[in-house]
Structures are given as C-alpha cells and as structure tokens.
PDB file of N, CA and C in Angstrom:
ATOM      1  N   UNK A   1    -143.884 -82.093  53.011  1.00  0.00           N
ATOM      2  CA  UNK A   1    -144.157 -83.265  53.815  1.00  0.00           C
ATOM      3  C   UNK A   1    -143.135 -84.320  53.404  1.00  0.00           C
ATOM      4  N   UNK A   2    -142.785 -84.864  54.326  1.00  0.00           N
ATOM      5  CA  UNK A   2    -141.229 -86.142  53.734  1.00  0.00           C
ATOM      6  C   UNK A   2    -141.315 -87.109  55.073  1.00  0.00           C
ATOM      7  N   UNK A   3    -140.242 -87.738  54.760  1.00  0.00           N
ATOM      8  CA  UNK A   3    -140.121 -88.988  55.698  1.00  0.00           C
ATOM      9  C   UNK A   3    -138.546 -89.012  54.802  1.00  0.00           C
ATOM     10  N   UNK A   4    -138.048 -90.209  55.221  1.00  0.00           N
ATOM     11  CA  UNK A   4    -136.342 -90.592  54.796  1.00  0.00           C
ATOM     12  C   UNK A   4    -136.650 -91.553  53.162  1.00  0.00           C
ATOM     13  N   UNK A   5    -138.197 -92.045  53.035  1.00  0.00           N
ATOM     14  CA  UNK A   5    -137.917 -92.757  52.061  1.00  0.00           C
ATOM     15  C   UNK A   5    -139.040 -91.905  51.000  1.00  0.00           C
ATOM     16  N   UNK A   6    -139.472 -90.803  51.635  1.00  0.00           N
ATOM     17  CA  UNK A   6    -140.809 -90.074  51.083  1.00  0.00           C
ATOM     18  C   UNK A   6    -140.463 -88.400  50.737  1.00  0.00           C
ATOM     19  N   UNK A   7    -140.461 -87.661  49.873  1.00  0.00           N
ATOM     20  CA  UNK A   7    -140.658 -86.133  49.997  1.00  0.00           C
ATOM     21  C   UNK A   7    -141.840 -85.938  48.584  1.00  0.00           C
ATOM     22  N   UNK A   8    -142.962 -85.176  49.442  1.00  0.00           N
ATOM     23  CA  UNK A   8    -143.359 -84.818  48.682  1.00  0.00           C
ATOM     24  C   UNK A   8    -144.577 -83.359  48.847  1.00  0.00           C
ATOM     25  N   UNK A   9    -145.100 -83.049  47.690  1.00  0.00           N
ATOM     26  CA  UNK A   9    -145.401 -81.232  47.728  1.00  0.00           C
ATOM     27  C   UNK A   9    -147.271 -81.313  47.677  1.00  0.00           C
ATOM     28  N   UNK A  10    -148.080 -80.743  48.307  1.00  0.00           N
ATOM     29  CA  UNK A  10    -149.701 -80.807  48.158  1.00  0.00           C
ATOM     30  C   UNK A  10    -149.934 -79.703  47.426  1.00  0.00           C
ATOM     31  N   UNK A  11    -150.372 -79.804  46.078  1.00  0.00           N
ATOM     32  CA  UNK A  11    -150.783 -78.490  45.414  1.00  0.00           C
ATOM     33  C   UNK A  11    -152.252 -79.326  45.190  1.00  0.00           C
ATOM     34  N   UNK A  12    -153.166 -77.687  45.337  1.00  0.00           N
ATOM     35  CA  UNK A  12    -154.709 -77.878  45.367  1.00  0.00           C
ATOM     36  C   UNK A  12    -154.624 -77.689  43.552  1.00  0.00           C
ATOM     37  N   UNK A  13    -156.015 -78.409  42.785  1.00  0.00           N
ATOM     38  CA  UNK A  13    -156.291 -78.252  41.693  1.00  0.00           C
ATOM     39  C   UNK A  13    -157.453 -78.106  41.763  1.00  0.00           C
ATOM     40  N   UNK A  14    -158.618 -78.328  40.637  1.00  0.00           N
ATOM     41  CA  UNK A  14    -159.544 -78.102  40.565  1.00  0.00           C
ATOM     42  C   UNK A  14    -160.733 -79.005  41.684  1.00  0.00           C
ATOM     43  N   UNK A  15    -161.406 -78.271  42.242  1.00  0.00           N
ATOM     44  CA  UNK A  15    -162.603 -78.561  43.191  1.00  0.00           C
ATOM     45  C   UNK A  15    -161.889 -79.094  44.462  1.00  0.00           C
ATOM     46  N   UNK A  16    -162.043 -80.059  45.071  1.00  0.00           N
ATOM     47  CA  UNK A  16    -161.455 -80.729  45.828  1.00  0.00           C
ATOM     48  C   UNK A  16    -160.225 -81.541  45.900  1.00  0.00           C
ATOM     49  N   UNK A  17    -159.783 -81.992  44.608  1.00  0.00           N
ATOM     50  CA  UNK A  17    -158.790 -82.277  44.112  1.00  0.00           C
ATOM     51  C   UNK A  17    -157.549 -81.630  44.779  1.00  0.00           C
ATOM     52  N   UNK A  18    -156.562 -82.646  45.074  1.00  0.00           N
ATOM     53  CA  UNK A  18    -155.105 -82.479  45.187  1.00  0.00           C
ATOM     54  C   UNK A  18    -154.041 -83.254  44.870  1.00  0.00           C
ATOM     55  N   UNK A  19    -153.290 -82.383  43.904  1.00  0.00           N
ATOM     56  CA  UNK A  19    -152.036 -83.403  43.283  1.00  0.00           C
ATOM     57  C   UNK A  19    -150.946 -82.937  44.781  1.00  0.00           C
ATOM     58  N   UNK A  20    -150.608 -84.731  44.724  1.00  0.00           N
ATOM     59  CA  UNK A  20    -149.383 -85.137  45.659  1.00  0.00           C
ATOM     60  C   UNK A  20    -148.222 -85.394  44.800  1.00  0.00           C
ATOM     61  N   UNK A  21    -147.170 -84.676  44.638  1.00  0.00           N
ATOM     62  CA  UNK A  21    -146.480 -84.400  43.570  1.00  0.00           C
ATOM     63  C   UNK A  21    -144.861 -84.488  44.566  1.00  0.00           C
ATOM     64  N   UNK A  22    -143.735 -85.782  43.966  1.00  0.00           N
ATOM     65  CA  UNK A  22    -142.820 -85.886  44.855  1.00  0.00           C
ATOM     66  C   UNK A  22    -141.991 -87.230  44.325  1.00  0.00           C
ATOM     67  N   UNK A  23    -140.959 -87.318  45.304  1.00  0.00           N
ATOM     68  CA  UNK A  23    -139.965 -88.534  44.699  1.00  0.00           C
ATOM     69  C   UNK A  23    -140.248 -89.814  46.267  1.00  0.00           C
ATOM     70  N   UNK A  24    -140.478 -90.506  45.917  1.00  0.00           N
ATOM     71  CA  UNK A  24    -140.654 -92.128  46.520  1.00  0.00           C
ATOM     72  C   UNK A  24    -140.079 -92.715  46.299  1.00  0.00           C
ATOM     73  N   UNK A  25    -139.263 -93.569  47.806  1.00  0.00           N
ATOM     74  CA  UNK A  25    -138.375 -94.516  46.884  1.00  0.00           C
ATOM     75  C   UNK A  25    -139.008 -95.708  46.672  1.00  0.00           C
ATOM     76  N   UNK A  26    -138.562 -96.144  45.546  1.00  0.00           N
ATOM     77  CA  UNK A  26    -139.372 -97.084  44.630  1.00  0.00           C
ATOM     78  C   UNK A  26    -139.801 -98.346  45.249  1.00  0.00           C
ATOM     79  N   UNK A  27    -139.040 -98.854  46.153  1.00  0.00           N
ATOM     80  CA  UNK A  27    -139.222 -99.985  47.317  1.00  0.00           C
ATOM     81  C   UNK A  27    -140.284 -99.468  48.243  1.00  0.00           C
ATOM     82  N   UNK A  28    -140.760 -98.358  48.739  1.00  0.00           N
ATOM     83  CA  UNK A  28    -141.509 -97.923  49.485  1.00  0.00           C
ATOM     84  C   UNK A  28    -143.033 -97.596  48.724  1.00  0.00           C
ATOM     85  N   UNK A  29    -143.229 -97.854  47.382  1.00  0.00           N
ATOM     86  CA  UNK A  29    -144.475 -97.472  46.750  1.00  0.00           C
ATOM     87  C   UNK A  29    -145.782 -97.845  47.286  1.00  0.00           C
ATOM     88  N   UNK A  30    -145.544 -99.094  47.528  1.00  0.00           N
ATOM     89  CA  UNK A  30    -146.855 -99.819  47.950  1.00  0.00           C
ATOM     90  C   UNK A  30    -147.361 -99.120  49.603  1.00  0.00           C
ATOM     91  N   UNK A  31    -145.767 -98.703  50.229  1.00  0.00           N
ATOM     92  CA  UNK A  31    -146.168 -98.369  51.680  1.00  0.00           C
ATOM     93  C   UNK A  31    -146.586 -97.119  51.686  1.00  0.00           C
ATOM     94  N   UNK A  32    -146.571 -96.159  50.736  1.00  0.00           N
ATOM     95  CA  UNK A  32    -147.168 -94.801  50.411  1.00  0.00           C
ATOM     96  C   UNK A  32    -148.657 -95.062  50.001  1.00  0.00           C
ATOM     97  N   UNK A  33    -148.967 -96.212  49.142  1.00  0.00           N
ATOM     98  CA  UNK A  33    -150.398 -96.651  48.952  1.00  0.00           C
ATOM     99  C   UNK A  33    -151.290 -96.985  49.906  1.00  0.00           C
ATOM    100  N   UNK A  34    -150.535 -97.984  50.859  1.00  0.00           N
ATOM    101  CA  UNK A  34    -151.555 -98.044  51.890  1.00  0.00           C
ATOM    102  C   UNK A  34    -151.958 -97.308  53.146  1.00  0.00           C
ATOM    103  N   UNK A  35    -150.388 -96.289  53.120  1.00  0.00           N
ATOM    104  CA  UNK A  35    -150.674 -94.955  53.917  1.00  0.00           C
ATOM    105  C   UNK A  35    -152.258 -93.827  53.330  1.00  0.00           C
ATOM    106  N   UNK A  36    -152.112 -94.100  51.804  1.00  0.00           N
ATOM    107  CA  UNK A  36    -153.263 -92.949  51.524  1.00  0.00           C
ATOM    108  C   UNK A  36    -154.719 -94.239  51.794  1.00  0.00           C
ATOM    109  N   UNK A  37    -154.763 -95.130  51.656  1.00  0.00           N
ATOM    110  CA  UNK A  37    -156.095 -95.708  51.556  1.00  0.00           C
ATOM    111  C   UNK A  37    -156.033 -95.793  53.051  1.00  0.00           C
ATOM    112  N   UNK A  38    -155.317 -96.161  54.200  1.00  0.00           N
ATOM    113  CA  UNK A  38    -155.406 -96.036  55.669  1.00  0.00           C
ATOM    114  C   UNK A  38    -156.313 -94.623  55.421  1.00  0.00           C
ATOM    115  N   UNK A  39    -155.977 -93.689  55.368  1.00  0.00           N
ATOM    116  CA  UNK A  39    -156.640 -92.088  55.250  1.00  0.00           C
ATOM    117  C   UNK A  39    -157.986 -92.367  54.502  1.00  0.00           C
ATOM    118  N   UNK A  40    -158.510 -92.910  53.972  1.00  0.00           N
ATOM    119  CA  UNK A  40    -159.502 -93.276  53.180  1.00  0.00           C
ATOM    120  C   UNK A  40    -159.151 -92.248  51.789  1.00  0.00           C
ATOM    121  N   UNK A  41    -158.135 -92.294  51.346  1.00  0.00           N
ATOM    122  CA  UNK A  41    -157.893 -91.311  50.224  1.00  0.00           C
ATOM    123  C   UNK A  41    -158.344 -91.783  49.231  1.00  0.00           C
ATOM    124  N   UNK A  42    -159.029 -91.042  48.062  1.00  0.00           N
ATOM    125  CA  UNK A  42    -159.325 -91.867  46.469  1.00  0.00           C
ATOM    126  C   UNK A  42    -158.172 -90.989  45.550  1.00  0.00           C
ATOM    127  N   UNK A  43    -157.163 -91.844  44.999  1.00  0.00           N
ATOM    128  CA  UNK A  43    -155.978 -91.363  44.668  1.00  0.00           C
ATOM    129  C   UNK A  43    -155.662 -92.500  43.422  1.00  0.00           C
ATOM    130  N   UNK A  44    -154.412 -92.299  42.625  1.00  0.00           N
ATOM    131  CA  UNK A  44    -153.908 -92.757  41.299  1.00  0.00           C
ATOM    132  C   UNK A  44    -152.435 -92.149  41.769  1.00  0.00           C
ATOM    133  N   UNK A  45    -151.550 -93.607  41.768  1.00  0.00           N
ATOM    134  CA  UNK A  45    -149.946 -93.026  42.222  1.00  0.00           C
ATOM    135  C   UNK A  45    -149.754 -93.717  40.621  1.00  0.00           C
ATOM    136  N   UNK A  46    -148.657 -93.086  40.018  1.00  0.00           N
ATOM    137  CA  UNK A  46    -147.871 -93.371  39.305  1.00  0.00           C
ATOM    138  C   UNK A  46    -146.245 -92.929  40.008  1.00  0.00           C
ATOM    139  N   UNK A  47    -145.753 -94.037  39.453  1.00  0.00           N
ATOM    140  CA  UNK A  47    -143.954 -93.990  39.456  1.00  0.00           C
ATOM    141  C   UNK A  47    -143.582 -93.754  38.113  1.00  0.00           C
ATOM    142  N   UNK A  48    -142.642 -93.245  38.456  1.00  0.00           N
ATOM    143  CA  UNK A  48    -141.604 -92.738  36.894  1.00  0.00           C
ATOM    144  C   UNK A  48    -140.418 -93.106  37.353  1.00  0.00           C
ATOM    145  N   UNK A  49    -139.403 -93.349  36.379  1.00  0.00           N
ATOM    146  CA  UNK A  49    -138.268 -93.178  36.389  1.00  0.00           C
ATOM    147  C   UNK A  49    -137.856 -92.252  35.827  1.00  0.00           C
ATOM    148  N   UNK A  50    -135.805 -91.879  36.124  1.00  0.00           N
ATOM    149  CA  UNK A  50    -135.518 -90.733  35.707  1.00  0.00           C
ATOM    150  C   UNK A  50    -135.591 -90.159  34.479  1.00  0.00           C
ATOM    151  N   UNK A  51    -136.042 -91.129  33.418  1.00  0.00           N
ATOM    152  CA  UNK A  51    -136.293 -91.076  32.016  1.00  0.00           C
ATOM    153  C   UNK A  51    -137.758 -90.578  31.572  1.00  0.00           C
ATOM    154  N   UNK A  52    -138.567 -90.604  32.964  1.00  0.00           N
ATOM    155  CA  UNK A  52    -140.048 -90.102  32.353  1.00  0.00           C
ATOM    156  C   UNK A  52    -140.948 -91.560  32.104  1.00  0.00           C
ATOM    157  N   UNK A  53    -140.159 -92.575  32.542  1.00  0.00           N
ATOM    158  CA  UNK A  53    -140.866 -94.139  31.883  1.00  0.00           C
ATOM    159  C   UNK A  53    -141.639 -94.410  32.922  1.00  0.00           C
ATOM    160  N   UNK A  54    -142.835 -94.766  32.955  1.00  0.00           N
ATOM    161  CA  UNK A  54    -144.166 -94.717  33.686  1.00  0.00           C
ATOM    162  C   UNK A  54    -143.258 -96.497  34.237  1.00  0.00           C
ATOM    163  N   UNK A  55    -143.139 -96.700  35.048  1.00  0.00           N
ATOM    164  CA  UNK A  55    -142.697 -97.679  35.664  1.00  0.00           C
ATOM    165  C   UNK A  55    -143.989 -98.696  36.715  1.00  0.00           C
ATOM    166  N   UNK A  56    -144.991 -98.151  37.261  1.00  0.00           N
ATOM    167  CA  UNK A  56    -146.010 -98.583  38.138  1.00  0.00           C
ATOM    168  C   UNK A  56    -147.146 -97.808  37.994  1.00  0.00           C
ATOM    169  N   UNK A  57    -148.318 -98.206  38.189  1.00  0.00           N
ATOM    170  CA  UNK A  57    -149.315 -97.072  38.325  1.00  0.00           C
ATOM    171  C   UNK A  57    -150.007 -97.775  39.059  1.00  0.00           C
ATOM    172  N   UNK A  58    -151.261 -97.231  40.326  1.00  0.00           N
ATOM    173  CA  UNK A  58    -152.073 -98.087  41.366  1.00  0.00           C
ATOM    174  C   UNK A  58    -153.085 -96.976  41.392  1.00  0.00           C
ATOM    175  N   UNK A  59    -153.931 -97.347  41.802  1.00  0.00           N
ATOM    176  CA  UNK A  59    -155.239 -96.283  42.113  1.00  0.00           C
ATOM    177  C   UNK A  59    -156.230 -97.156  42.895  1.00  0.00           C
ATOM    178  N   UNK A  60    -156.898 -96.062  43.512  1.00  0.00           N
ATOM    179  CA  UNK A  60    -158.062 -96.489  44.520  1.00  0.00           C
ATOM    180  C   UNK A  60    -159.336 -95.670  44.163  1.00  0.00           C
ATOM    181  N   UNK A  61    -160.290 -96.079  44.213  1.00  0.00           N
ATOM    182  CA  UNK A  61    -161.719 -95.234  44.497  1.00  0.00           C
ATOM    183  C   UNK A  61    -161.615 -93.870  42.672  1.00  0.00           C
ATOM    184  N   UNK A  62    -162.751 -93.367  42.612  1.00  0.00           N
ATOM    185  CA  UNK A  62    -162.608 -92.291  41.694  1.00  0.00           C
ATOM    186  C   UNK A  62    -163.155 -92.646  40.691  1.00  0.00           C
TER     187      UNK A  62
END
C-alpha cells in the first residue's frame, strides 16, 4: 500500500492485531495519523530515523 509520500507493508500478528510497518515522510506523519483515526483505527505510530532514533511517537485508543 503507498502513496508518493507513504509506502507501507500490513503484516497480521497476534489476534486482531496488525503491524503497519513502512517509511513516511516525516512531514506527512500527522497526515498518516489522521488518515488511521478517520478509519476509526486504535494504533501507536512511531517515527525513526535512519539511525534507529525514535524521533515522534502518537497513539490513539488501546
């Protein structure tokens, strides 16, 4: 699933659970957030940088 500022992969985990696993560009974070809560999603985005450095984290519901 992608867009020009979005690619990213749906792997199922345990129960209902699904990690959204992918690169965002970093200016677009918030617009990926309110795309999943539009969906009524209960989700936890973290950003990283290329170093692994937890740069943002947001969550809804859960």
């Amino acid at each position: 699933m992608g867009t020009t500022w979005c690619e990213v992969e749906l792997e199922p985990v345990d129960g209902q659970d699904v990690l959204l696993n992918g690169v965002v560009a970093p200016s677009r974070f918030d617009d990926l957030a309110a795309l999943l809560t539009r969906c009524g999603a209960t989700y936890t985005l973290e950003l990283f940088d290329e170093n692994d450095n937890l740069l943002r984290e947001t969550r809804r519901g859960g």
